[in-house]
PDB file of N, CA and C in Angstrom:
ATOM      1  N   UNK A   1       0.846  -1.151   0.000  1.00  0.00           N
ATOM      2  CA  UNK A   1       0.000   0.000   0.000  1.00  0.00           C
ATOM      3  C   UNK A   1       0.903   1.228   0.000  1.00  0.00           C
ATOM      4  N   UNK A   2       0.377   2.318  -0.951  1.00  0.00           N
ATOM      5  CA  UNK A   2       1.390   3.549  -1.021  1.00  0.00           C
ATOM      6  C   UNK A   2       0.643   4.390  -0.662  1.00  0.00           C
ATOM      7  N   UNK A   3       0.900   5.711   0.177  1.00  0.00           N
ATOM      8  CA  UNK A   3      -0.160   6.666   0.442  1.00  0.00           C
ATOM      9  C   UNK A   3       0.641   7.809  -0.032  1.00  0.00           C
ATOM     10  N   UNK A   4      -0.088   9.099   0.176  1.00  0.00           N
ATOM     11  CA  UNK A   4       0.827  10.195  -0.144  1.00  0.00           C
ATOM     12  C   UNK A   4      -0.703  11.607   0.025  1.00  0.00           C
ATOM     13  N   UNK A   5       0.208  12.763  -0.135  1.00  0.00           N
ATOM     14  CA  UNK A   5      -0.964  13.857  -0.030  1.00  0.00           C
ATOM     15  C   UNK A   5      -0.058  15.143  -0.208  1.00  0.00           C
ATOM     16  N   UNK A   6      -1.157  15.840  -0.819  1.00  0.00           N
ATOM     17  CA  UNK A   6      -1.182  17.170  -1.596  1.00  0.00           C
ATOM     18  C   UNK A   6      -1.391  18.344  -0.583  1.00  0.00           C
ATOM     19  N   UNK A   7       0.317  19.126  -0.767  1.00  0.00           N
ATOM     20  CA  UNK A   7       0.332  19.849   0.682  1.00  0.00           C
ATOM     21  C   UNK A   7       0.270  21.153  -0.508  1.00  0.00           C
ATOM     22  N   UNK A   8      -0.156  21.429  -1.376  1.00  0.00           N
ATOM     23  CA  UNK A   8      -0.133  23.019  -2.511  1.00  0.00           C
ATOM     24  C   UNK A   8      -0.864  23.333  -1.472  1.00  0.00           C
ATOM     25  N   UNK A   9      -1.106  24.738  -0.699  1.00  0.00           N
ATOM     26  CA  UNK A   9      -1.849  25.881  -0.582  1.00  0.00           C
ATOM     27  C   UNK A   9      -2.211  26.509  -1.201  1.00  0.00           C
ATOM     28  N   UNK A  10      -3.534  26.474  -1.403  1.00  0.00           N
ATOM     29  CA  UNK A  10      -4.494  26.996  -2.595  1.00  0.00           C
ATOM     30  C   UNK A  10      -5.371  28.249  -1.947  1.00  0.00           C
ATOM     31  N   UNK A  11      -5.399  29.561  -1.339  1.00  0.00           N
ATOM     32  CA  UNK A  11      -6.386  30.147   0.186  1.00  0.00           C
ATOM     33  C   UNK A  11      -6.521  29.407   0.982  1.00  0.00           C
ATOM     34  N   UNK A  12      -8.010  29.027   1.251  1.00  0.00           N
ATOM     35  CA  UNK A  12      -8.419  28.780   2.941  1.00  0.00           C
ATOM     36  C   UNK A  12      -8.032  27.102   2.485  1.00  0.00           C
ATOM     37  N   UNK A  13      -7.704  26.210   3.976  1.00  0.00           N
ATOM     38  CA  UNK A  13      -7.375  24.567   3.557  1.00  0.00           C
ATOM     39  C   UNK A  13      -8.722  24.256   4.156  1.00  0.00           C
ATOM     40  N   UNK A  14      -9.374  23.270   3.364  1.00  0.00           N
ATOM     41  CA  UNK A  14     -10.310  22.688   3.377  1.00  0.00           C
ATOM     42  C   UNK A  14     -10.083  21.334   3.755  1.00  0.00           C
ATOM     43  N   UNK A  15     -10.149  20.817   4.937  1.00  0.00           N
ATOM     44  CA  UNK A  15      -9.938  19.290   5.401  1.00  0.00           C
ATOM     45  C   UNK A  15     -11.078  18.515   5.055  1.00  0.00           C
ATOM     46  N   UNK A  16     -10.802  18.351   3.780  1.00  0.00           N
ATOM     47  CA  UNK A  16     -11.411  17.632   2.792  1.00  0.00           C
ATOM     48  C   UNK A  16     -10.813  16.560   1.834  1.00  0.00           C
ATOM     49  N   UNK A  17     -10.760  15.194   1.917  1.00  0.00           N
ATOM     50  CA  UNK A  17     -10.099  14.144   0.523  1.00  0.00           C
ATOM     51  C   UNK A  17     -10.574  14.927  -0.907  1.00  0.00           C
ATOM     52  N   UNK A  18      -9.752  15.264  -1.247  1.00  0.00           N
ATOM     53  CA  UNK A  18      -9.894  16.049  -2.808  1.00  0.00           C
ATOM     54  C   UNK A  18      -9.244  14.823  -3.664  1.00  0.00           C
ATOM     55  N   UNK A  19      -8.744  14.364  -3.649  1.00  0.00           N
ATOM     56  CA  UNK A  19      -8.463  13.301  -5.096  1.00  0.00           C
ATOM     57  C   UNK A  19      -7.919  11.868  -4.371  1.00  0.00           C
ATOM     58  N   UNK A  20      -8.595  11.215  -4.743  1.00  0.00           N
ATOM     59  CA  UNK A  20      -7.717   9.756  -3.607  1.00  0.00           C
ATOM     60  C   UNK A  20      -7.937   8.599  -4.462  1.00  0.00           C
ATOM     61  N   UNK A  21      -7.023   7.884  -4.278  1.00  0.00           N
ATOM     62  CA  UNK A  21      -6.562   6.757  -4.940  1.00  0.00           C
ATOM     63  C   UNK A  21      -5.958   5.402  -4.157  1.00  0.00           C
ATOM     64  N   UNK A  22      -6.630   5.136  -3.984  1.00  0.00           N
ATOM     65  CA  UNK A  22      -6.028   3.513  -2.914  1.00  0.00           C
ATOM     66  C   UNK A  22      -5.718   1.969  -3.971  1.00  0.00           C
ATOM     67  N   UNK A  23      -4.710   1.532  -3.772  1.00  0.00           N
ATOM     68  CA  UNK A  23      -4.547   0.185  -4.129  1.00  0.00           C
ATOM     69  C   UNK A  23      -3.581  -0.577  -3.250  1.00  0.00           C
ATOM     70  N   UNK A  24      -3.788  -1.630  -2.887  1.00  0.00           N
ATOM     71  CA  UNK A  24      -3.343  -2.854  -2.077  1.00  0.00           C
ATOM     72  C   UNK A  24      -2.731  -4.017  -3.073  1.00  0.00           C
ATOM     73  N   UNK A  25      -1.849  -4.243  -2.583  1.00  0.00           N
ATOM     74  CA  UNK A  25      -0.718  -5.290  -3.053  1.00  0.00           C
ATOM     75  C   UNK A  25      -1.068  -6.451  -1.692  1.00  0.00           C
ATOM     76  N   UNK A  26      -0.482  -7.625  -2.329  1.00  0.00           N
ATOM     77  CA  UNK A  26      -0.290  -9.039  -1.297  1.00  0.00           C
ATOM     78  C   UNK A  26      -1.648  -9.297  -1.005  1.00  0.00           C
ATOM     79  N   UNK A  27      -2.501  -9.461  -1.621  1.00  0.00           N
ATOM     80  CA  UNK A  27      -3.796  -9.351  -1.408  1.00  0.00           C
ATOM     81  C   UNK A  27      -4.632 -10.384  -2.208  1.00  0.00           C
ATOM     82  N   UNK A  28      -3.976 -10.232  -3.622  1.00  0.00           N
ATOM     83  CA  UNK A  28      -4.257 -10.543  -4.904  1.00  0.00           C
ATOM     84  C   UNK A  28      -3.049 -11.545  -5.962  1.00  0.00           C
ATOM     85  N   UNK A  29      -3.508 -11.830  -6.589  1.00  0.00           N
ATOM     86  CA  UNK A  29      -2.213 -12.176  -7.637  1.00  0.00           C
ATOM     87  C   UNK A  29      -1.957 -11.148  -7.823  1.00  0.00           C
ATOM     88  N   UNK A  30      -3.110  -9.844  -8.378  1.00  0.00           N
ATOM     89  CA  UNK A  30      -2.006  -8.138  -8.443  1.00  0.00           C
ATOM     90  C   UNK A  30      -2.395  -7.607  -7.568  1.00  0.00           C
ATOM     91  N   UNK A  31      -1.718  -6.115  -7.729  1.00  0.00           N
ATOM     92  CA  UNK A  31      -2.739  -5.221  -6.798  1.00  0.00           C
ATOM     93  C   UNK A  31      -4.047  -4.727  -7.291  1.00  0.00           C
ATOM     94  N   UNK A  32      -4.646  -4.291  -5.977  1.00  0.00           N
ATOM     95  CA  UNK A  32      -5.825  -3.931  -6.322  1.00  0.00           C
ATOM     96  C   UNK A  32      -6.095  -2.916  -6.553  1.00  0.00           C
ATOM     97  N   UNK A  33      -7.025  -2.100  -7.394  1.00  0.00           N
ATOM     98  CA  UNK A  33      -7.371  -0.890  -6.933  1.00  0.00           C
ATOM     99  C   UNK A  33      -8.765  -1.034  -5.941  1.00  0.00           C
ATOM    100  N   UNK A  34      -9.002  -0.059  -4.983  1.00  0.00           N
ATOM    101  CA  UNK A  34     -10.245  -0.497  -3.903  1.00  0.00           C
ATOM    102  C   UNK A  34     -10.589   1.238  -4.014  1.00  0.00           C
ATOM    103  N   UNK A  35     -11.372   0.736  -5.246  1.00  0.00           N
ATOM    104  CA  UNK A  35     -12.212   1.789  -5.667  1.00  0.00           C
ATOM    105  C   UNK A  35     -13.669   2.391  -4.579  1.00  0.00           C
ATOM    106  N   UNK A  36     -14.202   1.398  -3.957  1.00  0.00           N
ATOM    107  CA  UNK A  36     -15.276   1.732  -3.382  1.00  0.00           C
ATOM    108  C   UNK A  36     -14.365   2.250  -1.943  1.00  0.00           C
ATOM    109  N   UNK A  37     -13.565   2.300  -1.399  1.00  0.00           N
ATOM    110  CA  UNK A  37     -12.851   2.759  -0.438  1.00  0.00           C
ATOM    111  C   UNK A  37     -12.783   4.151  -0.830  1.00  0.00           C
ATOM    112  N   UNK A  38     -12.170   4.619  -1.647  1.00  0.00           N
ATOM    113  CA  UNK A  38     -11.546   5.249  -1.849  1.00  0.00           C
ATOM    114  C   UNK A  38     -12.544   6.486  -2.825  1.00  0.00           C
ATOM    115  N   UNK A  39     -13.778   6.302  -2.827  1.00  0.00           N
ATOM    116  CA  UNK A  39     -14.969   6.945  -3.644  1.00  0.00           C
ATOM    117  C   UNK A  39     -15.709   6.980  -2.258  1.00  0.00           C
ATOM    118  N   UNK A  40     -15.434   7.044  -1.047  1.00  0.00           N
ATOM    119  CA  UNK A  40     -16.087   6.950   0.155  1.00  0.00           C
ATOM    120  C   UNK A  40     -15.280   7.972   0.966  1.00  0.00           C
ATOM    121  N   UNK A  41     -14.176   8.736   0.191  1.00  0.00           N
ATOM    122  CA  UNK A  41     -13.218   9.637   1.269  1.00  0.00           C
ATOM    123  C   UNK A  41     -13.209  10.566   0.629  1.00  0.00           C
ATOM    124  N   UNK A  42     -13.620  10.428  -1.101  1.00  0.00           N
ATOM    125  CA  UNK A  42     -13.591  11.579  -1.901  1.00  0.00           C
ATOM    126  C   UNK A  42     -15.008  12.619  -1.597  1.00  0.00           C
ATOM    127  N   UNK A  43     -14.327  13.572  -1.391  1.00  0.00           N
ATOM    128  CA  UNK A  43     -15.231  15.089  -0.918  1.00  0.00           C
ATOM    129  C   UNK A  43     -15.818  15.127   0.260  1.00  0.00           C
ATOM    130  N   UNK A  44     -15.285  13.877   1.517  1.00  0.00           N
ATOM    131  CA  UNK A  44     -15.581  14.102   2.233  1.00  0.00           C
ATOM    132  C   UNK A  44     -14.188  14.981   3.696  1.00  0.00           C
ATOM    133  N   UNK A  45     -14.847  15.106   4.807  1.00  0.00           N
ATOM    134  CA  UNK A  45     -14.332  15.558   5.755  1.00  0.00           C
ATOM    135  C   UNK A  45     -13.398  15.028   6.048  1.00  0.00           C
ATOM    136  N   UNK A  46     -11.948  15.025   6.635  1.00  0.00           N
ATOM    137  CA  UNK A  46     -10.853  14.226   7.119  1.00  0.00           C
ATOM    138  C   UNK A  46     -11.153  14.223   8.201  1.00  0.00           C
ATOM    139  N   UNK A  47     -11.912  13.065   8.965  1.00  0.00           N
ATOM    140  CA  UNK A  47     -12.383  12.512  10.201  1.00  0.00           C
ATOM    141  C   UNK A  47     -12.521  11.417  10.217  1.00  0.00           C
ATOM    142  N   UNK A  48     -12.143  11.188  11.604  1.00  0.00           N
ATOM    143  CA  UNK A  48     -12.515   9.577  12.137  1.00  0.00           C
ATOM    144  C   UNK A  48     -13.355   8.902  11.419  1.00  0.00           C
ATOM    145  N   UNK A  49     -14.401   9.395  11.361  1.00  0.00           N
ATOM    146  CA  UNK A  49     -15.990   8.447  11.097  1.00  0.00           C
ATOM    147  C   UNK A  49     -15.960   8.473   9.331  1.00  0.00           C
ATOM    148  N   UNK A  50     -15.505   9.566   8.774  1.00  0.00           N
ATOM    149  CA  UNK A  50     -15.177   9.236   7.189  1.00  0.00           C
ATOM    150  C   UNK A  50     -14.342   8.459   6.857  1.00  0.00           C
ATOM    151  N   UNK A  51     -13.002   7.749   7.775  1.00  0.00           N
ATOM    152  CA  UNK A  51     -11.670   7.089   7.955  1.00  0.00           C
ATOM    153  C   UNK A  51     -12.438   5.612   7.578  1.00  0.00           C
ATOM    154  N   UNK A  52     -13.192   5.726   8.587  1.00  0.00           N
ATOM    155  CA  UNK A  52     -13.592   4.487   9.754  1.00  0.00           C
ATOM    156  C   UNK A  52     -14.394   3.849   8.431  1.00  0.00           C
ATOM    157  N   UNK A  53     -15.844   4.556   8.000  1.00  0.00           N
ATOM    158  CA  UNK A  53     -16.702   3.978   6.884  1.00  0.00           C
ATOM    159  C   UNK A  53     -15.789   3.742   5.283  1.00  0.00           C
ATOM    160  N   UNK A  54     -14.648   4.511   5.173  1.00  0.00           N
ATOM    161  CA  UNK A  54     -13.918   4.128   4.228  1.00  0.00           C
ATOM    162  C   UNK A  54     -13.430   3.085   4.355  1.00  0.00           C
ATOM    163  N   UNK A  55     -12.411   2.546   5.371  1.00  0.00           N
ATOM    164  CA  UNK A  55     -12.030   1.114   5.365  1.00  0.00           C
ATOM    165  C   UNK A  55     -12.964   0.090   5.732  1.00  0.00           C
ATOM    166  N   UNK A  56     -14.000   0.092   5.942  1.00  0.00           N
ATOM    167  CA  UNK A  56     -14.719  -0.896   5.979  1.00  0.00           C
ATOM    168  C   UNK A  56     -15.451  -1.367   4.267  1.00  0.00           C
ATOM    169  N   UNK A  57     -15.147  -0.614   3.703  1.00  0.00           N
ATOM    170  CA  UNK A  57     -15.551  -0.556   1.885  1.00  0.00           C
ATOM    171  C   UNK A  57     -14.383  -1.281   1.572  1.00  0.00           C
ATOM    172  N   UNK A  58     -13.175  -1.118   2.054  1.00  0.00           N
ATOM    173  CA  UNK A  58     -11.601  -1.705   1.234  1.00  0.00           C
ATOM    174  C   UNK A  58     -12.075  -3.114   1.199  1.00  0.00           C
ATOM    175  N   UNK A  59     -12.715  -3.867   1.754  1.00  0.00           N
ATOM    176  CA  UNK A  59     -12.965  -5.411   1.373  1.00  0.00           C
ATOM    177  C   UNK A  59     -14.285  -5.385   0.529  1.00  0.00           C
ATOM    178  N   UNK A  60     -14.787  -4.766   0.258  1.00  0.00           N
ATOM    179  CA  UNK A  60     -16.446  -4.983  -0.632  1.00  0.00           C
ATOM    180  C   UNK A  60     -16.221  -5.722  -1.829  1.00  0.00           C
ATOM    181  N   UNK A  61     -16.867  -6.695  -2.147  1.00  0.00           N
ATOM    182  CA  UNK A  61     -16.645  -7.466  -3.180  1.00  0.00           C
ATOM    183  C   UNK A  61     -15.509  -8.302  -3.247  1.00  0.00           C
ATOM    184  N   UNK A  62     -15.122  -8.984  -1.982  1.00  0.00           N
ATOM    185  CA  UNK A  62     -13.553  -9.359  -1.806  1.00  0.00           C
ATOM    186  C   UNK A  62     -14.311 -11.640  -1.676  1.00  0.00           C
ATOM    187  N   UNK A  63     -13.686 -11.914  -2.344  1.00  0.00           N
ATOM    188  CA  UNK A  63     -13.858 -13.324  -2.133  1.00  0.00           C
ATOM    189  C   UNK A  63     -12.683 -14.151  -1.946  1.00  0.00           C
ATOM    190  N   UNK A  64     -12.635 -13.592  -0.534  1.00  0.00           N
ATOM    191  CA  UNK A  64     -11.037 -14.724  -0.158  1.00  0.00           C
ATOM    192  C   UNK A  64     -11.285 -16.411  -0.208  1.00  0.00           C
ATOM    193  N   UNK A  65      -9.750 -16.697  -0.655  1.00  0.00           N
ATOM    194  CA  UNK A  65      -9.571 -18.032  -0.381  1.00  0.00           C
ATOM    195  C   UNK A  65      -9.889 -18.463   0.980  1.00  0.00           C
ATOM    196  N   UNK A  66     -10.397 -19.966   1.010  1.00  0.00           N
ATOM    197  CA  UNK A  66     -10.580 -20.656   2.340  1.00  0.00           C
ATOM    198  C   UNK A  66      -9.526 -20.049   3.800  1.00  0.00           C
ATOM    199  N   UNK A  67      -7.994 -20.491   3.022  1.00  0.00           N
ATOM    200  CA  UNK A  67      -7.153 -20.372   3.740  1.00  0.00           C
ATOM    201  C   UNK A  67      -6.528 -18.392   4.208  1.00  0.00           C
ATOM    202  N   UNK A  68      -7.161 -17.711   3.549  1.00  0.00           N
ATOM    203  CA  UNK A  68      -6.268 -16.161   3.153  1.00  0.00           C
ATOM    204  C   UNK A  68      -7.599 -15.294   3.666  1.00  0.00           C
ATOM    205  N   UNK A  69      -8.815 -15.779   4.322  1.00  0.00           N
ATOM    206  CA  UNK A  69      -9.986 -14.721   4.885  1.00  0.00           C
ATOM    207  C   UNK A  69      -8.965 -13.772   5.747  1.00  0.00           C
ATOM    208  N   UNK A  70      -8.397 -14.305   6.845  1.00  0.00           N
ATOM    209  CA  UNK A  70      -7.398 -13.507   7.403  1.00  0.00           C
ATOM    210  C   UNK A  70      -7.310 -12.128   6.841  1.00  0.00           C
ATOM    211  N   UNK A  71      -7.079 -12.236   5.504  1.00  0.00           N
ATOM    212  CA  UNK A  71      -6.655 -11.017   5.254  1.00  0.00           C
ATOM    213  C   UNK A  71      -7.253  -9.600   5.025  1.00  0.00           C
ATOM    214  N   UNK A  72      -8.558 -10.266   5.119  1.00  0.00           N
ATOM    215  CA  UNK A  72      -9.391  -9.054   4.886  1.00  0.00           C
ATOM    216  C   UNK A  72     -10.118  -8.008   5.978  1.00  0.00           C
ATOM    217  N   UNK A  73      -9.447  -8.706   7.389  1.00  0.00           N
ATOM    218  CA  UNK A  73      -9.436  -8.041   8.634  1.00  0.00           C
ATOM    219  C   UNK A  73      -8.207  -7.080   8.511  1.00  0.00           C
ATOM    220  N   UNK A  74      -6.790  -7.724   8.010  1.00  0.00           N
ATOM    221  CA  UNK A  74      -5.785  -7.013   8.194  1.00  0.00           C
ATOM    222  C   UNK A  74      -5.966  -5.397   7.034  1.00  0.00           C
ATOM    223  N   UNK A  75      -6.403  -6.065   5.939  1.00  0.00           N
ATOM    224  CA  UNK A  75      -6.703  -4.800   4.862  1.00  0.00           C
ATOM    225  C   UNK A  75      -7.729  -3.900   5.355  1.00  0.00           C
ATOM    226  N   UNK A  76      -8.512  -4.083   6.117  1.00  0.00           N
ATOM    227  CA  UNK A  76      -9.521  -3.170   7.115  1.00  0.00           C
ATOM    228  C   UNK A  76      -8.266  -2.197   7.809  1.00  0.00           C
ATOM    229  N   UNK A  77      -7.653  -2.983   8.896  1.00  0.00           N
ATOM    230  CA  UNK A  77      -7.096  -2.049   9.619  1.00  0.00           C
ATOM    231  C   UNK A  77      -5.732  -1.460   8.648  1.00  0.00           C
ATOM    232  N   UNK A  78      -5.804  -1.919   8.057  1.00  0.00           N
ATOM    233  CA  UNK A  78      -4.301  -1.085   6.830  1.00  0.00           C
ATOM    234  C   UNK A  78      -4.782   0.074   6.241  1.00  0.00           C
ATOM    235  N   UNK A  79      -5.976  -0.071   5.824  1.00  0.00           N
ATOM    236  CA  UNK A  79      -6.794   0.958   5.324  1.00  0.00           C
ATOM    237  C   UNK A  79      -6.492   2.308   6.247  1.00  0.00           C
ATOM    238  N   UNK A  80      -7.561   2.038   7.291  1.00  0.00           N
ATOM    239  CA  UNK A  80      -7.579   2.813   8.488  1.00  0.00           C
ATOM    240  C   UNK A  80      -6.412   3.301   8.559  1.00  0.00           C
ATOM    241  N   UNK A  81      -5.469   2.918   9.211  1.00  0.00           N
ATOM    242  CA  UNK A  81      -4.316   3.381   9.613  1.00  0.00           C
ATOM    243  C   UNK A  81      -3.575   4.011   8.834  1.00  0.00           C
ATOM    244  N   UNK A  82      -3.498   3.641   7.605  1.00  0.00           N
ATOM    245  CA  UNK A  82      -2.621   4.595   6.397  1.00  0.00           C
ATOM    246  C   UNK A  82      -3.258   5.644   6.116  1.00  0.00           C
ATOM    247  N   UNK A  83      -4.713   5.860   6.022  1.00  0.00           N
ATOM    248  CA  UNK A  83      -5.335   7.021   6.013  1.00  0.00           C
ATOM    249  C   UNK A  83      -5.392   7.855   7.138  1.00  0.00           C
ATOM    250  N   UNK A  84      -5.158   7.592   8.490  1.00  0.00           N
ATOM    251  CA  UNK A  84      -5.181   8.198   9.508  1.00  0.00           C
ATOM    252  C   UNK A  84      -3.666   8.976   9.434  1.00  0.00           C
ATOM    253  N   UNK A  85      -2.825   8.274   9.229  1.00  0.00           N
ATOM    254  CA  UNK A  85      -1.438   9.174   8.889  1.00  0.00           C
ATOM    255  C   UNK A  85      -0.964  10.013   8.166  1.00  0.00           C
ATOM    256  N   UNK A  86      -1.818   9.594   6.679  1.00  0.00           N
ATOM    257  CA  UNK A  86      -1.752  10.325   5.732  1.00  0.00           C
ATOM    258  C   UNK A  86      -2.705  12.028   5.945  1.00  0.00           C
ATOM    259  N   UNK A  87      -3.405  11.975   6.876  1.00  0.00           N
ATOM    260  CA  UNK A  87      -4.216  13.291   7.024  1.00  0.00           C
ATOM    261  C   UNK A  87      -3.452  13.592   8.274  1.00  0.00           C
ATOM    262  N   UNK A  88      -2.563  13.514   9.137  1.00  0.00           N
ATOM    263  CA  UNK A  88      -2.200  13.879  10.217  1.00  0.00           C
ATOM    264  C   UNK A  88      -1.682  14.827  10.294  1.00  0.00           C
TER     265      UNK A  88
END
């Protein structure tokens, strides 16, 4: 997972996701893009509860193997947490 963010000062800062893009590696044979995550942060507020309902989208439509469900708890909290840093 790569994060990153757009520090231009444009006037007043609006703590707002203005353009976001999420994809997850080790997940997949490729990476993913986790479009519904990431269409869940766009134009909204940089807060907890916009954080929180975004990573719970990073698994939507996810059909793990028997053995690899595991992982879709860990991509929850990867979510979370990389976005929580990335707005800090």
């Amino acid at each position: 997972m790569a994060a990153g963010r757009d520090l231009r000062a444009g006037g007043a800062i609006r703590r707002v996701f203005r353009e976001v893009h999420i994809t997850a590696g080790g997940i997949a044979p490729v990476p993913l893009r986790l479009a519904a995550c990431a269409a869940a942060l766009q134009g909204n507020p940089t807060n907890a509860s916009t954080i929180a309902q975004a990573a719970e989208l990073a698994t939507s439509g996810a059909r793990p193997l028997t053995m690899t469900g595991y992982k879709l708890d860990l991509l929850t909290g990867l979510v979370r947490d990389v976005v929580e840093r990335v707005v800090a």
